[in-house]
Protein backbone atom coordinates (compact mmCIF):
# COMPACT_ATOMS: atom_id res chain seq x y z
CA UNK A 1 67.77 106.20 70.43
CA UNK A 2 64.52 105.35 71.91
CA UNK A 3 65.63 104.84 75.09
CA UNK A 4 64.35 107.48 77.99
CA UNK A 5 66.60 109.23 80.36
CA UNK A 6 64.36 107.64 83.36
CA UNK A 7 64.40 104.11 82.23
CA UNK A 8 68.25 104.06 82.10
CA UNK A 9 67.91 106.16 85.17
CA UNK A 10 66.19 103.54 87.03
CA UNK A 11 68.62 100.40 85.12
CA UNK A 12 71.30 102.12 86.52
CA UNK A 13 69.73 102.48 90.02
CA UNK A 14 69.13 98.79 89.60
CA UNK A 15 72.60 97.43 88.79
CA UNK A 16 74.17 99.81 91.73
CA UNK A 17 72.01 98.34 94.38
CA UNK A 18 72.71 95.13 92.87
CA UNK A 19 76.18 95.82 93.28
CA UNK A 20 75.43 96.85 96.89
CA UNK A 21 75.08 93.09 97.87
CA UNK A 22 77.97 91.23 98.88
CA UNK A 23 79.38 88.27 97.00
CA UNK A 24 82.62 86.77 95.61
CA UNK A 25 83.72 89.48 93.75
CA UNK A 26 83.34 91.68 96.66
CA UNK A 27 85.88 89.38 98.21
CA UNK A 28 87.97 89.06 95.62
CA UNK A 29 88.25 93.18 95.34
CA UNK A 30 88.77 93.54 99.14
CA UNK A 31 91.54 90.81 98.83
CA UNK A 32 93.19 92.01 95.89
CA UNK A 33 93.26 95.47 97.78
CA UNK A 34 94.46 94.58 101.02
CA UNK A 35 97.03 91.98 99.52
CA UNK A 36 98.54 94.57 96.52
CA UNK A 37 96.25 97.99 96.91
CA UNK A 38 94.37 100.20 94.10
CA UNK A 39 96.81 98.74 92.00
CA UNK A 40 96.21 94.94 92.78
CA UNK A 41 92.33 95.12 92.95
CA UNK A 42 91.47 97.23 89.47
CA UNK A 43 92.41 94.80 87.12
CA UNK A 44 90.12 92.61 88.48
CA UNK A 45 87.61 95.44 88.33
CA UNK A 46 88.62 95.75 84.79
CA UNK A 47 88.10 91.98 84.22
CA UNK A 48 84.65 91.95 85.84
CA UNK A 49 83.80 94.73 83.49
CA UNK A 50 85.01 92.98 80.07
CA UNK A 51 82.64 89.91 81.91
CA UNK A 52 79.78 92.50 82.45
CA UNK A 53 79.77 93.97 78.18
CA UNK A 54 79.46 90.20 77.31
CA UNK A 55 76.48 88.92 79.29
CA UNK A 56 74.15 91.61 78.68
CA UNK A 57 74.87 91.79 75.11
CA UNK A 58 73.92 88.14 74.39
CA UNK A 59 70.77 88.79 76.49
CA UNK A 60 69.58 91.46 74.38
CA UNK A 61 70.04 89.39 71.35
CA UNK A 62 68.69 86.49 72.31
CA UNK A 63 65.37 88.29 74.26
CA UNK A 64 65.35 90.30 71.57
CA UNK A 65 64.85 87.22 68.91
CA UNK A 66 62.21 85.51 70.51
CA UNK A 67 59.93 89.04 71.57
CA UNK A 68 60.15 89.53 68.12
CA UNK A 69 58.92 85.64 67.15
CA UNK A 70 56.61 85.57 70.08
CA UNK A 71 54.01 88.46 70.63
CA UNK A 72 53.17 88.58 74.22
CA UNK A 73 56.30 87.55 75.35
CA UNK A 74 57.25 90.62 76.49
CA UNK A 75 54.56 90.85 79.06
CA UNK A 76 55.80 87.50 80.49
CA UNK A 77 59.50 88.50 81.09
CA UNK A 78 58.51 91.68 82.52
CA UNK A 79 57.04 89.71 85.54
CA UNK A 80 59.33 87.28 85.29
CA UNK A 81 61.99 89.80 86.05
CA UNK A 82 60.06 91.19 89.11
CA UNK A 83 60.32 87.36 90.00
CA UNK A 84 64.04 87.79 89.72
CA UNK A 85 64.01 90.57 91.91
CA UNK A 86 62.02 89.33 94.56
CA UNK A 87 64.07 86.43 94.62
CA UNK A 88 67.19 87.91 94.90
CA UNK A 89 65.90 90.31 97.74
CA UNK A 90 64.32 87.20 99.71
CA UNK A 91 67.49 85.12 99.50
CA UNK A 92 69.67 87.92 100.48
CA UNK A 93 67.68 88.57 103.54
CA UNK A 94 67.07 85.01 104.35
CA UNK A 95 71.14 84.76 104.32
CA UNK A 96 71.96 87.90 105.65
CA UNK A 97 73.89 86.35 108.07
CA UNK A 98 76.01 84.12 105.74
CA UNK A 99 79.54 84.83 105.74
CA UNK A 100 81.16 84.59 102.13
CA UNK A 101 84.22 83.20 101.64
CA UNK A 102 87.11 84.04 99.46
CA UNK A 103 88.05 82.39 96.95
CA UNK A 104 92.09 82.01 96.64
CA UNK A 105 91.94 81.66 92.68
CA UNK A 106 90.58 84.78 92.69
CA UNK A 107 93.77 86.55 94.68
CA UNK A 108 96.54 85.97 92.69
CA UNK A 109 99.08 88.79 92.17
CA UNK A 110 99.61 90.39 89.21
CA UNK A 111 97.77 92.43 86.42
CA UNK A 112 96.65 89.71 84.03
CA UNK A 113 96.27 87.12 86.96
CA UNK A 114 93.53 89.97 88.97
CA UNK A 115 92.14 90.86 84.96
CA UNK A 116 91.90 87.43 84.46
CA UNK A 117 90.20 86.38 87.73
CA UNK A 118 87.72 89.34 87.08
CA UNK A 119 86.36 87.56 84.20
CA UNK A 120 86.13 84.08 85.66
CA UNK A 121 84.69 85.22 88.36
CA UNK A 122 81.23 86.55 85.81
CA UNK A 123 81.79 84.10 82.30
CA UNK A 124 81.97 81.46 84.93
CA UNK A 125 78.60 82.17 86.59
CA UNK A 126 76.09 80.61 84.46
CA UNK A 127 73.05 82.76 86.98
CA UNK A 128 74.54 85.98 85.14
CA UNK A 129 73.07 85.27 81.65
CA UNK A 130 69.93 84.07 83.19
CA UNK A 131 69.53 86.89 85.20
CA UNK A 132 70.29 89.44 82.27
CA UNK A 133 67.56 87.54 80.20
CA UNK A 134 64.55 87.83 83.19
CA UNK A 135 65.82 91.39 84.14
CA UNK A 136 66.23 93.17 80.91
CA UNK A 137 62.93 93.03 79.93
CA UNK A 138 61.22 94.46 83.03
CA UNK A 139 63.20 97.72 81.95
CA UNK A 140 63.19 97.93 78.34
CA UNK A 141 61.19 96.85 75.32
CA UNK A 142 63.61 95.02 73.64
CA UNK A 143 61.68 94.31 70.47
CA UNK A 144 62.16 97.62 69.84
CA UNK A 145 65.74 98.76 71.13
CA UNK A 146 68.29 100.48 68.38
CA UNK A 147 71.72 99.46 67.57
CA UNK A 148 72.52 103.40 69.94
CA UNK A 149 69.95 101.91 72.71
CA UNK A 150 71.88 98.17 73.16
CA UNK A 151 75.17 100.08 73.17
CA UNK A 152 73.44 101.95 76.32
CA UNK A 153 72.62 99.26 77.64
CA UNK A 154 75.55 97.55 77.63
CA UNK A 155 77.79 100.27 78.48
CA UNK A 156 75.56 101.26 81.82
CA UNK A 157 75.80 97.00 82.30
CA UNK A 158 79.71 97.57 82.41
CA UNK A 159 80.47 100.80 83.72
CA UNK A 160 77.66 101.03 86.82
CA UNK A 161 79.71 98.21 88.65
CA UNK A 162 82.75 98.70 87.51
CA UNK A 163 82.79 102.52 88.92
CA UNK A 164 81.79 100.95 92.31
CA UNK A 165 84.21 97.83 92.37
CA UNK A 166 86.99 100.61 91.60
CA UNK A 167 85.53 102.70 94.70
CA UNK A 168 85.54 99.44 97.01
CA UNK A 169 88.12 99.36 96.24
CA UNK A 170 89.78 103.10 97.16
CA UNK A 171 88.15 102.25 100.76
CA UNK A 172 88.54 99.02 101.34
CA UNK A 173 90.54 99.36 104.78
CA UNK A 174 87.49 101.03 106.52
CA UNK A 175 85.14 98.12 104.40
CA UNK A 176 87.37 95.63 105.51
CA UNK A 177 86.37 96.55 109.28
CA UNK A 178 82.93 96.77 108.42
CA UNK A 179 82.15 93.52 106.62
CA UNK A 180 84.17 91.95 109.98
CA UNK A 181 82.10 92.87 111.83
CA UNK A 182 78.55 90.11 111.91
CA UNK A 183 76.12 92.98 112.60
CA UNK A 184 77.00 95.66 110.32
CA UNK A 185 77.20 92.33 107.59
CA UNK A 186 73.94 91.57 108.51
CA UNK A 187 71.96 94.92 108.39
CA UNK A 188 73.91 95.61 104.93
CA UNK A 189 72.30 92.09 103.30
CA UNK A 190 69.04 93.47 104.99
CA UNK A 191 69.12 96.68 103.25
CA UNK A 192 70.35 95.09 99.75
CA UNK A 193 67.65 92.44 100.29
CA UNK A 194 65.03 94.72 100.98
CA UNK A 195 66.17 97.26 98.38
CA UNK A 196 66.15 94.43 95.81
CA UNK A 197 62.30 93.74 96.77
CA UNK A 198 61.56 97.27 96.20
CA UNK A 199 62.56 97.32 92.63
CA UNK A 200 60.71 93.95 91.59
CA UNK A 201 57.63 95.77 93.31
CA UNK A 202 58.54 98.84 91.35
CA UNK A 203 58.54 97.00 87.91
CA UNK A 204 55.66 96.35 86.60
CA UNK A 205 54.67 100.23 86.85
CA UNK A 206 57.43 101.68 85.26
């Protein structure tokens, strides 16, 4: 494996804070849990994990064919993933007082209807691919990843918000009361947003 320990170190950093900021899935999870509990809002976890393996896998493939048919390439998706960051952080904070709205599809009782959901809820977000292809670069050089370094890679992809969306889940009640409330909503799309900036200023020196 040529992967380092600090590189998937700081991935992993990366797809936690990323999971930090609030969106449809978080909604989904909370309403799973307060509709069925632990046992209503995993399989959706599990779903949204399945979702998570795919994405990054046919990012690494496909970034992976055209650093090795274009040299220099890898330069330009290293920025363009601080790009993607910066982005991300800027919207965030721009809409941190936006208040996001369930989705009812996405509530449905039962194990394969929450498993289900989970993966609609990714497969059906065209912005994850795209985001996997201008963020994978910035942390590896993936002309040169192993067959050991993708299966990292995808694993960390999977299991990084997966682990969280189960804890959400665990604590949801006192979330619930948080995310109510339009100030503590607010300073926790600042932090996100700001914590998103820091890592697309972090990039290009790591």
């Amino acid at each position: 494996m040529t992967l380092s320990p600090g590189d998937l170190l700081v991935y992993a950093g990366a797809l936690f804070i990323l999971f930090l900021t609030p969106g449809p899935v978080w909604l989904a999870v909370m309403a799973r849990a307060v509709s069925g509990g632990f046992t209503a809002a995993w399989p959706l976890a599990f779903g949204v994990a399945v979702g998570d393996v795919v994405w990054p896998f046919l990012a690494i493939l496909g970034v992976s064919w055209v650093v090795a048919e274009y040299e220099g390439v890898l330069s330009v998706l290293r920025w363009l993933a601080c790009g993607v960051f910066l982005y991300m952080g800027w919207t965030t904070i721009r809409r941190a007082d936006a208040v996001i709205a369930a989705d009812r599809r996405l509530t449905r009782p039962g194990f394969w209807a929450g498993f289900l959901a989970g993966i609609a809820a990714i497969l059906g977000n065209p912005k994850a691919i795209l985001f996997y292809m201008g963020v994978l670069p910035g942390f590896f050089d993936l002309g040169a990843v192993t067959g050991p370094d993708i299966v990292v890679i995808v694993v960390l992809s999977a299991v990084v918000p997966f682990v969280g969306n189960l804890g959400f889940a665990l604590v949801v009640d006192r979330m619930r009361r948080v995310l109510a409330a339009p100030a503590a909503l607010r300073r926790l799309n600042l932090g996100a947003g700001f914590l998103l900036i820091c890592v697309g200023l972090i990039l290009p020196f790591i």
